[in-house]
Protein backbone atom coordinates (compact mmCIF):
# COMPACT_ATOMS: atom_id res chain seq x y z
CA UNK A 1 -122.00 322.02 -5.59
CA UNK A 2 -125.41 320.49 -6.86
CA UNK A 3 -128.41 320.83 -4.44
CA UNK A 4 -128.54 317.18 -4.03
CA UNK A 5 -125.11 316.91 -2.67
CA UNK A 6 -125.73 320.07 -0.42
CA UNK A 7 -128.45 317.99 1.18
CA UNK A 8 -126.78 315.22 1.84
CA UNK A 9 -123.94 317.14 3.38
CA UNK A 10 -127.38 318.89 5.56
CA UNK A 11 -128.27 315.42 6.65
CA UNK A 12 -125.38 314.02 7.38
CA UNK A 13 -124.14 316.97 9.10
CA UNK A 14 -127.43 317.28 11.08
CA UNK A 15 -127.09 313.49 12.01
CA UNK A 16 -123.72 314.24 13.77
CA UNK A 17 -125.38 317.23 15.29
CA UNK A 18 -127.95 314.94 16.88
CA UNK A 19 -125.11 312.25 18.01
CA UNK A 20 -123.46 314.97 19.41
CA UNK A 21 -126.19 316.10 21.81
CA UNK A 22 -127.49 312.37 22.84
CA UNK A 23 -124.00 312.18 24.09
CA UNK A 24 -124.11 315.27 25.59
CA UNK A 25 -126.86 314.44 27.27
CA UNK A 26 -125.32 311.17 28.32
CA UNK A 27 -122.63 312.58 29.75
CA UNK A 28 -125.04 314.69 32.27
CA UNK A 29 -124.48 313.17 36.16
CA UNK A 30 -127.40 311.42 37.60
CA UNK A 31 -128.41 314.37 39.41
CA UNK A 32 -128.53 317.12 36.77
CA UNK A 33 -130.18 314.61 34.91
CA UNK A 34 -132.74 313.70 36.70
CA UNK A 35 -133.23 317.30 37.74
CA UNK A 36 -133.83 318.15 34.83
CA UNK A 37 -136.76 315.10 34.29
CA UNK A 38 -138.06 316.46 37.64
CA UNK A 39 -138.36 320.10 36.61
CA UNK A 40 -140.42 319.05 33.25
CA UNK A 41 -142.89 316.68 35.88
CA UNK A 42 -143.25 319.28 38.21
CA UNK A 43 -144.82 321.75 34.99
CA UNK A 44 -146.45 319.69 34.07
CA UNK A 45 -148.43 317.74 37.23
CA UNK A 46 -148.75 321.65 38.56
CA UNK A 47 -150.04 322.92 35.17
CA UNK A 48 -152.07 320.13 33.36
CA UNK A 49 -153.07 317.50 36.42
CA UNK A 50 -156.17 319.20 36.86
CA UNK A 51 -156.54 318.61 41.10
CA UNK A 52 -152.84 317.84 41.97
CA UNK A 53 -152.62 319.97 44.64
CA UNK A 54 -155.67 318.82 46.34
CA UNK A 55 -153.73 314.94 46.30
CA UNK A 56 -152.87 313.50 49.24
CA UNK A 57 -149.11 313.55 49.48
CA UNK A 58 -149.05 309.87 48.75
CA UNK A 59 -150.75 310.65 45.19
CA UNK A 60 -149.15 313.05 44.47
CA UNK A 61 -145.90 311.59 44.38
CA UNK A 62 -147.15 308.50 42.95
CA UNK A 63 -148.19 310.78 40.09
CA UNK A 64 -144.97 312.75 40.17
CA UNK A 65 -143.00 309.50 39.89
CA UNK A 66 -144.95 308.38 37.01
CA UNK A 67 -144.90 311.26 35.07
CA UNK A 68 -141.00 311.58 35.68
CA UNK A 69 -140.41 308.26 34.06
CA UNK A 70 -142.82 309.02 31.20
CA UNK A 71 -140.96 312.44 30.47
CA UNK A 72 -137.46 310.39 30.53
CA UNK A 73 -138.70 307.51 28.08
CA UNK A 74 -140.55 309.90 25.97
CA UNK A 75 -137.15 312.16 25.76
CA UNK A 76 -135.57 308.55 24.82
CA UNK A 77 -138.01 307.81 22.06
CA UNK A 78 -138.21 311.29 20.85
CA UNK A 79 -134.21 311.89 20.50
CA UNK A 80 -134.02 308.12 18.94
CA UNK A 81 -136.61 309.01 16.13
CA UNK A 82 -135.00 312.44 15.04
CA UNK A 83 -131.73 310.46 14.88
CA UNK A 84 -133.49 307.48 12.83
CA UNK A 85 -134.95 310.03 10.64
CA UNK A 86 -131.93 311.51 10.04
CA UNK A 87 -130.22 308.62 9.43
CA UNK A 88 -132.79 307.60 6.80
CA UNK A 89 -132.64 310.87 4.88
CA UNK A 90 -128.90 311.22 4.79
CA UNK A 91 -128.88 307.34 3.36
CA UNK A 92 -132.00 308.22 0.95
CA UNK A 93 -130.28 311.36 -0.50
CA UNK A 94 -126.51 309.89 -0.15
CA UNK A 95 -128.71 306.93 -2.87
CA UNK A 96 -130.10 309.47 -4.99
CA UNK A 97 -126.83 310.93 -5.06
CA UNK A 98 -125.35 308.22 -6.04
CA UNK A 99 -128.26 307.18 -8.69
CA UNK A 100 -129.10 304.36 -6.54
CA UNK A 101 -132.58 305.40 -6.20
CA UNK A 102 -134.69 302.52 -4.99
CA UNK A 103 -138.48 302.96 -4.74
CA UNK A 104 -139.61 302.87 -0.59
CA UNK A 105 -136.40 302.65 0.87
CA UNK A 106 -136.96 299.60 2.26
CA UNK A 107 -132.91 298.66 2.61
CA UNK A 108 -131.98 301.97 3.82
CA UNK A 109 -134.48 302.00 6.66
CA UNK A 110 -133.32 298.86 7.74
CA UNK A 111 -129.63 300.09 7.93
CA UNK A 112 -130.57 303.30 9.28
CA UNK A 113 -132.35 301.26 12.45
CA UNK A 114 -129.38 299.24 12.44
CA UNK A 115 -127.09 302.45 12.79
CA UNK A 116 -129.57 303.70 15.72
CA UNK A 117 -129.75 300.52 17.48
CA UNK A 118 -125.70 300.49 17.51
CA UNK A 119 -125.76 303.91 18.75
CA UNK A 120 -128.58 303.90 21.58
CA UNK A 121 -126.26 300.49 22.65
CA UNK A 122 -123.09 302.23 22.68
CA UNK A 123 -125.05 305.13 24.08
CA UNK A 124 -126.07 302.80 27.23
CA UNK A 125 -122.15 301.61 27.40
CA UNK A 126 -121.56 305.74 27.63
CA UNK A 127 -123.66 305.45 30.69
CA UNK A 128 -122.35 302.90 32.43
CA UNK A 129 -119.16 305.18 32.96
CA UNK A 130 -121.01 308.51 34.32
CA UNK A 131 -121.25 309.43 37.98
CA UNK A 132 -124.98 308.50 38.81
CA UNK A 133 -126.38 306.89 35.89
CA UNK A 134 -126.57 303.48 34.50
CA UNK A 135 -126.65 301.74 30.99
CA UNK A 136 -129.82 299.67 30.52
CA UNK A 137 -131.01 297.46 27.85
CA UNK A 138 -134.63 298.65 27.98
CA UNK A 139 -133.42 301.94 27.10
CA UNK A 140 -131.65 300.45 24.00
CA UNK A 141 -135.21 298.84 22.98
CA UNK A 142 -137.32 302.04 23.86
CA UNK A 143 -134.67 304.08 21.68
CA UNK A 144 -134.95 301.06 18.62
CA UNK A 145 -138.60 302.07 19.05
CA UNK A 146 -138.24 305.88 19.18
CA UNK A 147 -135.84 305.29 15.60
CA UNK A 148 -138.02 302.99 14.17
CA UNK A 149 -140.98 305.44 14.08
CA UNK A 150 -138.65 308.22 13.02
CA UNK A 151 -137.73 306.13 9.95
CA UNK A 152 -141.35 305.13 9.34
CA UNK A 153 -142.31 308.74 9.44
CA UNK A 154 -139.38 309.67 6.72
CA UNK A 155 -140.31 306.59 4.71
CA UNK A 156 -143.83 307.20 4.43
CA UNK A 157 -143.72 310.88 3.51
CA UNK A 158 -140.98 310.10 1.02
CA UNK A 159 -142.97 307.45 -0.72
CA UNK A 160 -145.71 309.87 -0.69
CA UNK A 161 -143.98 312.61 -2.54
CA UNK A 162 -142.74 309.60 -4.72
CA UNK A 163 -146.24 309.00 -5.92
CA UNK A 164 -147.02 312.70 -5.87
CA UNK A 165 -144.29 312.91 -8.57
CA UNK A 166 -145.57 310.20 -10.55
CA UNK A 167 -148.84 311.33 -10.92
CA UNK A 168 -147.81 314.72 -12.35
CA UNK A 169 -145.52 313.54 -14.46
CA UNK A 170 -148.34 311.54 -15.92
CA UNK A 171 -150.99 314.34 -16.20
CA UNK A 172 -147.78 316.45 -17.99
């Protein structure tokens, strides 16, 4: 097997991986996960807020609250862009091994959004049908988000090496 197959069977393969655990993670109850939110908060208002302890109880779980929701909607984002990326680079490679190789990727960006956005909204449907948790349509948006940046990211570093190559084929 050529090493250009092997990594799209890597991608791919890692991909699944990821769909695997954002349903996983789904399928947590309400209460382990937002246990699990709360123990990341807790670190980090004890450990970084310089002060917290000194807060009045009020404050303190103002600023526990907000942190809380910042750690869930950053875990969104951050799942959403690994799977974006993913999705990008498995459509990228599946092109070059196809020798469909078109220059920025442009198309399979755009695809590999649309595949996130499908997922994060069945994703919110998953939700809908655990004990404790709830499907919401912001999610779905701060997840198109999360995957759109993940695709960026791939996009940009891919054209990059693109022009690296160019530019030393030239000097050859």
């Amino acid at each position: 097997m050529g090493r250009q197959k092997l990594l799209l069977y890597a991608y791919a393969a890692l991909a699944i991986a990821m769909m695997a655990v954002i349903f996983w993670f789904s399928a947590q109850m309400g209460t382990d996960s937002s246990s699990k939110s709360d123990a990341i908060a807790a670190v980090i208002c004890s450990k970084l807020v310089f002060g917290y302890d000194s807060l009045s109880v009020d404050a303190q779980d103002s600023l526990f609250s907000t942190v809380t929701f910042a750690v869930r909607k950053t875990a969104h984002m951050t799942e959403y862009a690994v799977l974006g990326a993913l999705y990008c680079l498995t459509l990228c490679q599946l092109g070059k091994v196809r020798g469909i190789h078109v220059r920025g990727g442009g198309r399979k960006g755009l695809v590999a959004w649309a595949l996130s956005v499908a997922y994060a909204s069945t994703d919110e449907i998953h939700q809908l049908f655990v004990d404790g948790r709830s499907g919401m349509a912001s999610d779905v948006v701060i997840d198109s988000i999360g995957a759109a940046v993940g695709i960026l990211v791939v996009l940009a570093v891919l054209k990059r090496q693109e022009k690296k190559q160019g530019s030393g084929s030239a000097q050859s």
